[in-house]
Protein backbone atom coordinates (compact mmCIF):
# COMPACT_ATOMS: atom_id res chain seq x y z
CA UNK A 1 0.00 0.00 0.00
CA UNK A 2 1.39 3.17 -0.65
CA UNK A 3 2.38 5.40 1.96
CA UNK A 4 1.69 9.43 2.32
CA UNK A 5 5.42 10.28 1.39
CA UNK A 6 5.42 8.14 -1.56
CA UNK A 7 2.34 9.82 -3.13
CA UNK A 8 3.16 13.30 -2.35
CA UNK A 9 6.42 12.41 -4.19
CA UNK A 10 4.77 10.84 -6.86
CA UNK A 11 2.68 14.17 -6.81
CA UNK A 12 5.72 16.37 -7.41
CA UNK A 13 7.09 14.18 -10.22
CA UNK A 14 3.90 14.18 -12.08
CA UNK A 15 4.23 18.11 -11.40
CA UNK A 16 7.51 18.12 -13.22
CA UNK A 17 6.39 16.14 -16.26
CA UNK A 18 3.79 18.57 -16.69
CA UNK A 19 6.15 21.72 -16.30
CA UNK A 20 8.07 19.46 -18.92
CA UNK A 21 4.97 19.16 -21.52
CA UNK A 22 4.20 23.01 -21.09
CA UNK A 23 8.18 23.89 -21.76
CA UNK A 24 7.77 21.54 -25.27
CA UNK A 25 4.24 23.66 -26.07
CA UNK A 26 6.36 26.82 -26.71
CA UNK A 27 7.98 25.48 -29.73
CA UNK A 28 8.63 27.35 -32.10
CA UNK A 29 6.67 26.50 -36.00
CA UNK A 30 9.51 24.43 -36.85
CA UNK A 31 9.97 22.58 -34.17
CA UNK A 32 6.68 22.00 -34.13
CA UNK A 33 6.17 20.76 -37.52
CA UNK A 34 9.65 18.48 -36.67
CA UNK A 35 7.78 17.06 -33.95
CA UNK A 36 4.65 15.80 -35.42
CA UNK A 37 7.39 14.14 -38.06
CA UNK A 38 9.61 12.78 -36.18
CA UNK A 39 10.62 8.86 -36.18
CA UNK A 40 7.68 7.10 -35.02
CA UNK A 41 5.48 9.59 -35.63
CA UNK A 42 2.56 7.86 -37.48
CA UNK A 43 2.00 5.71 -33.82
CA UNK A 44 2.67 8.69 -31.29
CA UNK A 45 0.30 10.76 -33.65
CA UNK A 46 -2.83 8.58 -32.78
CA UNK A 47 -2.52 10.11 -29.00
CA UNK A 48 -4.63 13.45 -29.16
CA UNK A 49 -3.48 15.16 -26.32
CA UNK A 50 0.36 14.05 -27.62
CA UNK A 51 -0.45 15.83 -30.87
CA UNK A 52 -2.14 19.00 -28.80
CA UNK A 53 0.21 18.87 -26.37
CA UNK A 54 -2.29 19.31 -23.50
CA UNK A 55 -3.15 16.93 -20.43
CA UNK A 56 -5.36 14.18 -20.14
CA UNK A 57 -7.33 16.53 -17.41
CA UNK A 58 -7.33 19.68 -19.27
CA UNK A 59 -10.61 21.40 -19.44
CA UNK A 60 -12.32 22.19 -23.33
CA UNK A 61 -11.20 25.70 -22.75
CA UNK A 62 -7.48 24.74 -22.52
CA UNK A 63 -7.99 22.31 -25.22
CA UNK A 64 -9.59 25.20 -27.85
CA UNK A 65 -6.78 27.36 -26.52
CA UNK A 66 -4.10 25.37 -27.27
CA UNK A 67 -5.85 24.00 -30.69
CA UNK A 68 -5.75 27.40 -32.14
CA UNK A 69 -2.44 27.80 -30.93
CA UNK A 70 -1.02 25.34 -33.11
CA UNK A 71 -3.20 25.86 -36.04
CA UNK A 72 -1.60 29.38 -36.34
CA UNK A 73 1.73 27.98 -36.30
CA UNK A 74 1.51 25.07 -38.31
CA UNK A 75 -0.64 26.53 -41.21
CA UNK A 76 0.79 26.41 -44.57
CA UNK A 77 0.15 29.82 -45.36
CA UNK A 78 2.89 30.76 -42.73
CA UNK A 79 4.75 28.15 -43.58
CA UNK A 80 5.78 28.85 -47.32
CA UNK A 81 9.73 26.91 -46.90
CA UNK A 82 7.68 24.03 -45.57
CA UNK A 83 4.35 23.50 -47.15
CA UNK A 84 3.49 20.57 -47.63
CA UNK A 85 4.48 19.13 -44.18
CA UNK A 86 3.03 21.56 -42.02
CA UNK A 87 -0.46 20.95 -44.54
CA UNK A 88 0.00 17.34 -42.92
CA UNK A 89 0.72 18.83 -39.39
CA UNK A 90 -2.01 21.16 -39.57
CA UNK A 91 -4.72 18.10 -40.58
CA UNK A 92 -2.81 16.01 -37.76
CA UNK A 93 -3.42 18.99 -35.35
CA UNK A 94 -7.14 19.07 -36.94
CA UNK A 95 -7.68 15.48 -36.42
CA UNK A 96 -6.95 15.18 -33.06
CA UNK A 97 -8.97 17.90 -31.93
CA UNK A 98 -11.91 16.58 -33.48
CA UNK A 99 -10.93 13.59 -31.22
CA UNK A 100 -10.71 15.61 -28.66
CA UNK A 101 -14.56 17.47 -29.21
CA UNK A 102 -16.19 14.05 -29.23
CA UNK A 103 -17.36 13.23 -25.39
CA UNK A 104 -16.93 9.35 -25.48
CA UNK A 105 -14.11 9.60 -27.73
CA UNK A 106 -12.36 11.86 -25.22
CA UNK A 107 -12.92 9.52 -22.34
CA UNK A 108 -11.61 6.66 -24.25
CA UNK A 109 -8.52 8.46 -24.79
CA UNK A 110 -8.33 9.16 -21.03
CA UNK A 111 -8.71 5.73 -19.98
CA UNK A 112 -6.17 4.95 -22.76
CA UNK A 113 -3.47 7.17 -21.22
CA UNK A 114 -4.53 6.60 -17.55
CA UNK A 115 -3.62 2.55 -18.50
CA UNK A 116 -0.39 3.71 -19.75
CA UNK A 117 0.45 5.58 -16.81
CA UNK A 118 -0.05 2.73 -14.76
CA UNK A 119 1.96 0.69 -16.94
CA UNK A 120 4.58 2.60 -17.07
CA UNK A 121 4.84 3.14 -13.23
CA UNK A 122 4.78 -0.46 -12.81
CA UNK A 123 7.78 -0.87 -14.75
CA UNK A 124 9.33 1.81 -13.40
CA UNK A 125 8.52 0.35 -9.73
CA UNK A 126 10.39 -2.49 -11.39
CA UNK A 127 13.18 -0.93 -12.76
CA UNK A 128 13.71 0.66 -9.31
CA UNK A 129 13.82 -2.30 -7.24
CA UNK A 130 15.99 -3.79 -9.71
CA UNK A 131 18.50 -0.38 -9.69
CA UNK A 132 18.06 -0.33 -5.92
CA UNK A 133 19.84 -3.95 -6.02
CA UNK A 134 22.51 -2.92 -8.22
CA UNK A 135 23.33 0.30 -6.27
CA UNK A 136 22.69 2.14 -10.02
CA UNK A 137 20.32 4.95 -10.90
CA UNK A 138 17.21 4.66 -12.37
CA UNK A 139 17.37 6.92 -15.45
CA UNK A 140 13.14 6.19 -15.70
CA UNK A 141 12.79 8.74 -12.69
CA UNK A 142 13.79 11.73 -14.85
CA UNK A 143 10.31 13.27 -15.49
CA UNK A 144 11.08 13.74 -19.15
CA UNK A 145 11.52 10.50 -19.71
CA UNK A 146 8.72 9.09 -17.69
CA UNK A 147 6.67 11.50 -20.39
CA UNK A 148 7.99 10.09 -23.48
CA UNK A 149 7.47 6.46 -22.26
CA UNK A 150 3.57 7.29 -21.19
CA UNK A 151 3.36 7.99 -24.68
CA UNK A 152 5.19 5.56 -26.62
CA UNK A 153 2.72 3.12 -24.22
CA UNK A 154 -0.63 5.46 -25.14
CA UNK A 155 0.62 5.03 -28.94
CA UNK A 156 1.29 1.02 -28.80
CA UNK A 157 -1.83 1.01 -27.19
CA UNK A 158 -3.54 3.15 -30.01
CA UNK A 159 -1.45 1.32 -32.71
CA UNK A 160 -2.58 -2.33 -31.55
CA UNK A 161 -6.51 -0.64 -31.27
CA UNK A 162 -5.68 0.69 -35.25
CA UNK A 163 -4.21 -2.17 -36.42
CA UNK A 164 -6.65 -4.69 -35.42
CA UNK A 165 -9.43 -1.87 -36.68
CA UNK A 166 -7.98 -1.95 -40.19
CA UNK A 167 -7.49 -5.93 -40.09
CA UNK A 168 -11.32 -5.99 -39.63
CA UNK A 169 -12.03 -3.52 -41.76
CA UNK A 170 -9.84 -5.51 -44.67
CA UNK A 171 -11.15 -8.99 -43.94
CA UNK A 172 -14.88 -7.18 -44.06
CA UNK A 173 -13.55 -5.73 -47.48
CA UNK A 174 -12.58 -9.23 -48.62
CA UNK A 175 -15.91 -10.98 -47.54
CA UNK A 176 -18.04 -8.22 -48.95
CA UNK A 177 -15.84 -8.45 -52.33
CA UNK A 178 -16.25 -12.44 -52.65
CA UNK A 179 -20.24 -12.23 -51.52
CA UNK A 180 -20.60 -9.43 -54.33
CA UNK A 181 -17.80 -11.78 -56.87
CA UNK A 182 -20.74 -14.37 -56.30
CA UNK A 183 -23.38 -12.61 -56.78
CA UNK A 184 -22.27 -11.27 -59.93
CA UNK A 185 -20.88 -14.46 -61.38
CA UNK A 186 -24.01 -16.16 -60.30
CA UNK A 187 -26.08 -13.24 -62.25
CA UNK A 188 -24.54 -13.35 -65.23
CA UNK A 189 -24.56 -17.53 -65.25
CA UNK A 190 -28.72 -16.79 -64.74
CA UNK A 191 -28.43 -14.35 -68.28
CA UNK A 192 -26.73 -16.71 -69.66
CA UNK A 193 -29.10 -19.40 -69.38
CA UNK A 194 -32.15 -17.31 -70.17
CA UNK A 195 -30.20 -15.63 -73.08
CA UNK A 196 -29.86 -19.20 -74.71
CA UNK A 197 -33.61 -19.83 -73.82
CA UNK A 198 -34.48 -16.92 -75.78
CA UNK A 199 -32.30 -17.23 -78.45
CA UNK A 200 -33.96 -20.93 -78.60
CA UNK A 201 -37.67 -19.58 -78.86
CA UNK A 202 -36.92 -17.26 -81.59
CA UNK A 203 -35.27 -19.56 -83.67
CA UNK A 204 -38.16 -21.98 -83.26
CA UNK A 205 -39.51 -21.48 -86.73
CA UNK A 206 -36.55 -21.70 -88.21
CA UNK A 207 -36.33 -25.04 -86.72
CA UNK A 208 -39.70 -26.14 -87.68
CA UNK A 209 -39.26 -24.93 -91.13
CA UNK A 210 -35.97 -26.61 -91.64
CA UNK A 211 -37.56 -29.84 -90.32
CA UNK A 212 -40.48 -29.78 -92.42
CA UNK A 213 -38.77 -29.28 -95.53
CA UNK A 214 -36.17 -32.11 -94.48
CA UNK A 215 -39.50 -34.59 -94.19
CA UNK A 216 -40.55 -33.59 -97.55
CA UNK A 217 -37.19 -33.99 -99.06
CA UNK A 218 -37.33 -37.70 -97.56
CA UNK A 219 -40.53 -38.48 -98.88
CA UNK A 220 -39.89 -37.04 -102.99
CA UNK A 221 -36.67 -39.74 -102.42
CA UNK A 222 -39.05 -42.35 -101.41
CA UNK A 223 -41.67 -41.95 -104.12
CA UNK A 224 -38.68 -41.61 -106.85
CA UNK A 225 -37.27 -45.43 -105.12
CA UNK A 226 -40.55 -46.25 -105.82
CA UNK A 227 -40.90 -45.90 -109.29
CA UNK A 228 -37.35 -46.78 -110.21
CA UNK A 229 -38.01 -50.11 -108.14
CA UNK A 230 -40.99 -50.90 -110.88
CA UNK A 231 -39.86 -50.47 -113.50
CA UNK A 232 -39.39 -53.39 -115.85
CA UNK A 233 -37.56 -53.07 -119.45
CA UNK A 234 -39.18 -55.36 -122.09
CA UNK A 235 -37.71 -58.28 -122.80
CA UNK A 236 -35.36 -58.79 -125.91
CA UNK A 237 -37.18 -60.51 -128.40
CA UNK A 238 -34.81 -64.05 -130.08
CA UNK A 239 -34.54 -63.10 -134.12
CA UNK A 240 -36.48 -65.67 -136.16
CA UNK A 241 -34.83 -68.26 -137.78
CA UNK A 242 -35.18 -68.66 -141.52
């Protein structure tokens, strides 16, 4: 259980990692715009209050404030050397605070960064004891750092969430593709058939014609046997004698 010194120091730490955060808000336009590009960017990106740079528990005030902070610096138009990544800051910056607006989106996100949080100070805990053992420092107790790995945890978190969304989303793709594949193959197998059915009836005469006038060939032949079969030549008659 933890004791009254422990959380009033755990207090002041999570004061410093917020004096931390507020320093990193004051970058400049290009810092910012290096930030929301750095390496590993397209996971630490799905964290809203990462891309904002605000806390978990700031108010919708602080939130707006801080929103239209960063939309003036990152916009392209004030960014001319830089266009086209601050355009993809500036819709990252968008993005997340429509995130941010939504009421049960925003409490996911807090429970998302709360679990972090506690993962993280369980492996610091860990890292501690282990330290403690080995008469080392624990470089986990600088606040910074406890900041960056709350959000490398938020984003696995978020990536795992996104990653498993789009592998649903794909294999929904795929099943909707091979139920509509069926559908159309068994369509066009249906015109097929009644093509040939109708191409059947309206050659119908044709077929009775044709079969008519085949009968009435076969019977001419017949009569013609006929009356070649009856026909007898006279008999040569012996010459007479004298």
């Amino acid at each position: 259980m933890a004791t009254k010194e422990s959380g009033t120091e755990w207090t002041t730490f999570l004061s410093q990692v917020r004096a931390i955060e507020k320093k990193d808000s004051n970058m400049t336009s290009d810092q910012q715009i290096e930030r929301l590009h750095k390496p590993g960017s397209k996971y630490l990106n799905l964290n809203p209050f990462y891309v904002l740079q605000v806390d978990p528990d700031a108010g919708e005030d602080e939130i707006k404030k801080q929103f239209k902070r960063l939309s003036i610096l990152l916009h392209p138009d004030k960014n001319p050397n830089d266009r086209d990544r601050a355009t993809n800051a500036f819709e990252t910056v968008n993005k997340a605070n429509k995130l941010l607006k939504e009421k049960e989106t925003l409490e996911k996100f807090k429970l998302i960064i709360a679990d972090a949080r506690n993962r993280v100070m369980k492996m610091i805990e860990e890292k501690r004891k282990d330290a403690k053992a080995k008469g080392i420092t624990c470089i986990e107790d600088d606040p910074a750092k406890f900041s960056h790995l709350v959000n490398v945890m938020a984003s696995k978190q978020l990536a795992d969430y996104e990653i498993r969304k789009t592998d649903k989303e794909k294999k929904e793709q795929e099943e909707k593709k091979r139920v509509s594949d069926e559908a159309e193959n068994e369509a066009k197998r249906l015109k097929k058939i009644e093509d040939e059915k109708k191409k059947w009836e309206e050659t119908r005469e044709e077929r009775v014609t044709t079969w008519k006038d085949f009968q009435n060939k076969g019977k001419k032949k017949k009569k013609t046997k006929h009356m070649l079969g009856t026909f007898k030549p006279p008999k040569p008659r012996l010459e007479e004698r004298h």
